[in-house]
N, C-alpha and C. Protein backbone atom coordinates (compact mmCIF):
# COMPACT_ATOMS: atom_id res chain seq x y z
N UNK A 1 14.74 32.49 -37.00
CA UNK A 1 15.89 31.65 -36.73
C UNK A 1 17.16 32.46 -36.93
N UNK A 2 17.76 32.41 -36.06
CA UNK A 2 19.11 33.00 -36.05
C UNK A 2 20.24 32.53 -36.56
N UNK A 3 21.27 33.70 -37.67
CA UNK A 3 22.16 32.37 -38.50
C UNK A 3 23.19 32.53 -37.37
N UNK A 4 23.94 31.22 -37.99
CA UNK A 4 25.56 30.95 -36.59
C UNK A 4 26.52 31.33 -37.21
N UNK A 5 27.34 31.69 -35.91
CA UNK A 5 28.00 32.73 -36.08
C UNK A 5 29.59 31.45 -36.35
N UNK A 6 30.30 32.01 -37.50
CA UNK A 6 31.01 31.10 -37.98
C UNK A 6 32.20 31.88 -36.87
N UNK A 7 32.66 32.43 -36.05
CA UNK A 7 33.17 33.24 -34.64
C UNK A 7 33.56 32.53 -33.33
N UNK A 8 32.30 31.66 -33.19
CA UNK A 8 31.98 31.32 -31.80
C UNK A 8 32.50 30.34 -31.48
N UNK A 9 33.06 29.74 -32.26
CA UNK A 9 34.10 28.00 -31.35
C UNK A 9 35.55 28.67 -31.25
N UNK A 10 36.06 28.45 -29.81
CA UNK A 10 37.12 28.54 -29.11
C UNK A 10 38.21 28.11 -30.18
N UNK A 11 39.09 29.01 -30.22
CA UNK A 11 41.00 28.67 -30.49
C UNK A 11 41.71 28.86 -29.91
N UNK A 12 42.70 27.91 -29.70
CA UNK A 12 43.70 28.20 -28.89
C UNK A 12 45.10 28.25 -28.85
N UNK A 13 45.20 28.31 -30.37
CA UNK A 13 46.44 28.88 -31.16
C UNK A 13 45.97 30.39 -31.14
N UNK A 14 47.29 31.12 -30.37
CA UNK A 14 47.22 32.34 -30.29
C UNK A 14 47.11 33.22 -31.45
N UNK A 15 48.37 32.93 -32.60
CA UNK A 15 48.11 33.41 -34.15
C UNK A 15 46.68 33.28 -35.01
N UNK A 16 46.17 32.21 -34.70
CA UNK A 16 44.92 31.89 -35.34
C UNK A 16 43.51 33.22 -34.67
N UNK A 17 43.45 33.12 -33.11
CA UNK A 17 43.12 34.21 -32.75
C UNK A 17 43.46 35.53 -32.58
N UNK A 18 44.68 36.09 -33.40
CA UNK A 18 44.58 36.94 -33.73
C UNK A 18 44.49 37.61 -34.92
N UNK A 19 44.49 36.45 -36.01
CA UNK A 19 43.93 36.60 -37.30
C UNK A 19 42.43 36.70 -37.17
N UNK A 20 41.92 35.81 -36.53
CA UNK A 20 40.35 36.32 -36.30
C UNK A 20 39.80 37.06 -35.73
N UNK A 21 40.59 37.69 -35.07
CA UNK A 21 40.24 39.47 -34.39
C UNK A 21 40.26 40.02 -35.26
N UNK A 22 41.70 40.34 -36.11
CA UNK A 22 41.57 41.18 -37.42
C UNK A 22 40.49 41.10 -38.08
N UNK A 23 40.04 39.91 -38.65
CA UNK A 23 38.77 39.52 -39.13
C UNK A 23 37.02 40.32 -38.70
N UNK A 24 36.94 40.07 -37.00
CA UNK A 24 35.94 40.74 -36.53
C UNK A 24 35.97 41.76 -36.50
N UNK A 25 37.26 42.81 -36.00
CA UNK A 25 37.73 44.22 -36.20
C UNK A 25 36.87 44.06 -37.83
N UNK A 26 37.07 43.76 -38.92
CA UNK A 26 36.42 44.34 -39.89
C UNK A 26 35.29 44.32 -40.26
N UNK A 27 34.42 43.23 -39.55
CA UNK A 27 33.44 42.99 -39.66
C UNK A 27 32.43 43.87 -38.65
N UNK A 28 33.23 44.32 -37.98
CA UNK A 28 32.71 45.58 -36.80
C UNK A 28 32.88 46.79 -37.36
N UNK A 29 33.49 47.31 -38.18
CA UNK A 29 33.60 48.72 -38.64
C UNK A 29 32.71 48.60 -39.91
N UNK A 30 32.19 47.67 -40.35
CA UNK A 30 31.26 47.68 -41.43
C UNK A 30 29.88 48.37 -40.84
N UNK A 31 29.70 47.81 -40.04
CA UNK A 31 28.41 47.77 -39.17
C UNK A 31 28.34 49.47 -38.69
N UNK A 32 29.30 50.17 -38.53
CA UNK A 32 29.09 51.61 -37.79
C UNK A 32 28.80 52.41 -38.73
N UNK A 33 28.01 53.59 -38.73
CA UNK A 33 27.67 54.96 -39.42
C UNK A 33 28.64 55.59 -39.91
N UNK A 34 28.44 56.37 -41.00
CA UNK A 34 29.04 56.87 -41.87
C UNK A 34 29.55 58.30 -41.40
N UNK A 35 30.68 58.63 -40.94
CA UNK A 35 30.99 59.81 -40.39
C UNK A 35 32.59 59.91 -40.53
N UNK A 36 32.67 61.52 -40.14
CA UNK A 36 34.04 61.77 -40.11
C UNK A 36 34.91 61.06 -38.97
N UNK A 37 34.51 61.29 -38.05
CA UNK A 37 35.33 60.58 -36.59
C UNK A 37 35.33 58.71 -36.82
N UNK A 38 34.14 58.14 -37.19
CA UNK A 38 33.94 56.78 -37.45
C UNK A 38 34.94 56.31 -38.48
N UNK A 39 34.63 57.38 -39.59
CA UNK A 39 35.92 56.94 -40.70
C UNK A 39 37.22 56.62 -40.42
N UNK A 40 37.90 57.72 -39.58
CA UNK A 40 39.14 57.65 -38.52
C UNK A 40 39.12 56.65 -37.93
N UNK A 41 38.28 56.35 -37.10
CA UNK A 41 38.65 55.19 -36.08
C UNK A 41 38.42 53.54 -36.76
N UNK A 42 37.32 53.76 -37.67
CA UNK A 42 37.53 52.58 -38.19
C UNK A 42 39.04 51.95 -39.06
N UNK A 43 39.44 53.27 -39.81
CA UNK A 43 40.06 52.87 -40.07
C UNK A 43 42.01 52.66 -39.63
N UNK A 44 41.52 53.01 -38.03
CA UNK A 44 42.99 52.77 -37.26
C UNK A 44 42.43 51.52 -36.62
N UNK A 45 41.39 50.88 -36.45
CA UNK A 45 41.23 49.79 -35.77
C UNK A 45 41.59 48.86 -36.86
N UNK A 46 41.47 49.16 -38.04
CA UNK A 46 41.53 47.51 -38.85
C UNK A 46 43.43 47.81 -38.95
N UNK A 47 43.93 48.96 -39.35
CA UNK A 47 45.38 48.84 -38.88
C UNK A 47 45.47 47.87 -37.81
N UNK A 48 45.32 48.73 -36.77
CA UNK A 48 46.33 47.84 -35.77
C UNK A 48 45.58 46.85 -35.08
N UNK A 49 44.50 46.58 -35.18
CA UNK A 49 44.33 44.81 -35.47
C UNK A 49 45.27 43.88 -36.09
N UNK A 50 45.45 44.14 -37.46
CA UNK A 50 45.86 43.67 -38.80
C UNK A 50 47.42 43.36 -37.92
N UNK A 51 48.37 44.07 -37.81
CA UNK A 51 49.32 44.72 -37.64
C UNK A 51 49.71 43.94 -36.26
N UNK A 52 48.88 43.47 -35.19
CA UNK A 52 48.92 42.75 -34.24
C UNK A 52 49.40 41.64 -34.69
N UNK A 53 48.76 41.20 -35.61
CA UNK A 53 48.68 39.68 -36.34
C UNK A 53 50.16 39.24 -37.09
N UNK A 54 50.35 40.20 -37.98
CA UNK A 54 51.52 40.33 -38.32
C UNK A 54 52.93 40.31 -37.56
N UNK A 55 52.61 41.51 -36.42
CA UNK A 55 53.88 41.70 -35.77
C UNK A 55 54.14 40.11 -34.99
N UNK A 56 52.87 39.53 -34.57
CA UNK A 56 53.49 38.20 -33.62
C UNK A 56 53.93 37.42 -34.62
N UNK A 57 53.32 36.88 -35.81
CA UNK A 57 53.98 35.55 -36.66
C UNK A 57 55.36 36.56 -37.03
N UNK A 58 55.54 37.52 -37.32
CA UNK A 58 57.38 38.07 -37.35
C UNK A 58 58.09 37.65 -36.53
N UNK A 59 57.24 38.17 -35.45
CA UNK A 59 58.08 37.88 -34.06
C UNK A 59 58.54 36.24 -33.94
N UNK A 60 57.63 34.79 -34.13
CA UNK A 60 57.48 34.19 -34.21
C UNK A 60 58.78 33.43 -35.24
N UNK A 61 58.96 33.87 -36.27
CA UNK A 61 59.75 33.53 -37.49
C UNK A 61 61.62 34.05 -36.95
N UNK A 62 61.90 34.99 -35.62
CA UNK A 62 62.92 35.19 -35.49
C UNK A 62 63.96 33.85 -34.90
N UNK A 63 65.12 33.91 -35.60
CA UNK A 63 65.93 32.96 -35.01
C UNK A 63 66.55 32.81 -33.68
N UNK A 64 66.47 33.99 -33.08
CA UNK A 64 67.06 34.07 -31.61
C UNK A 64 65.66 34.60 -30.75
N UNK A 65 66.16 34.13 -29.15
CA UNK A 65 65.09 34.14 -28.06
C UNK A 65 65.07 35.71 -27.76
């Protein structure tokens, strides 16, 4: 039996999905082999995942259009 994937129901608040990218971004670099190049990339993907998330609710919080 296969467990469920707490992932798979649709959002459609844009902020919310991109907090849960950040989320899978980390849950995806767990999963890869232990290496020099993997180390690197894993750890620029959970940056600018992360950093996605952030920059829109900033963006979001500004007072002018």
């Amino acid at each position: 039996m296969t467990e469920p994937n707490p992932f798979s129901e649709k959002i459609f608040d844009f902020d919310e999905r991109l907090i849960r990218f950040a989320g899978e971004c980390i849950l995806f670099t767990r999963k890869l082999n232990k290496s020099y190049e993997n180390e690197y990339y894993k750890n620029q993907l959970i940056r600018s995942s992360g950093s996605s998330s952030l920059n829109f609710g900033e963006s979001q919080g500004t007072l002018s259009d």
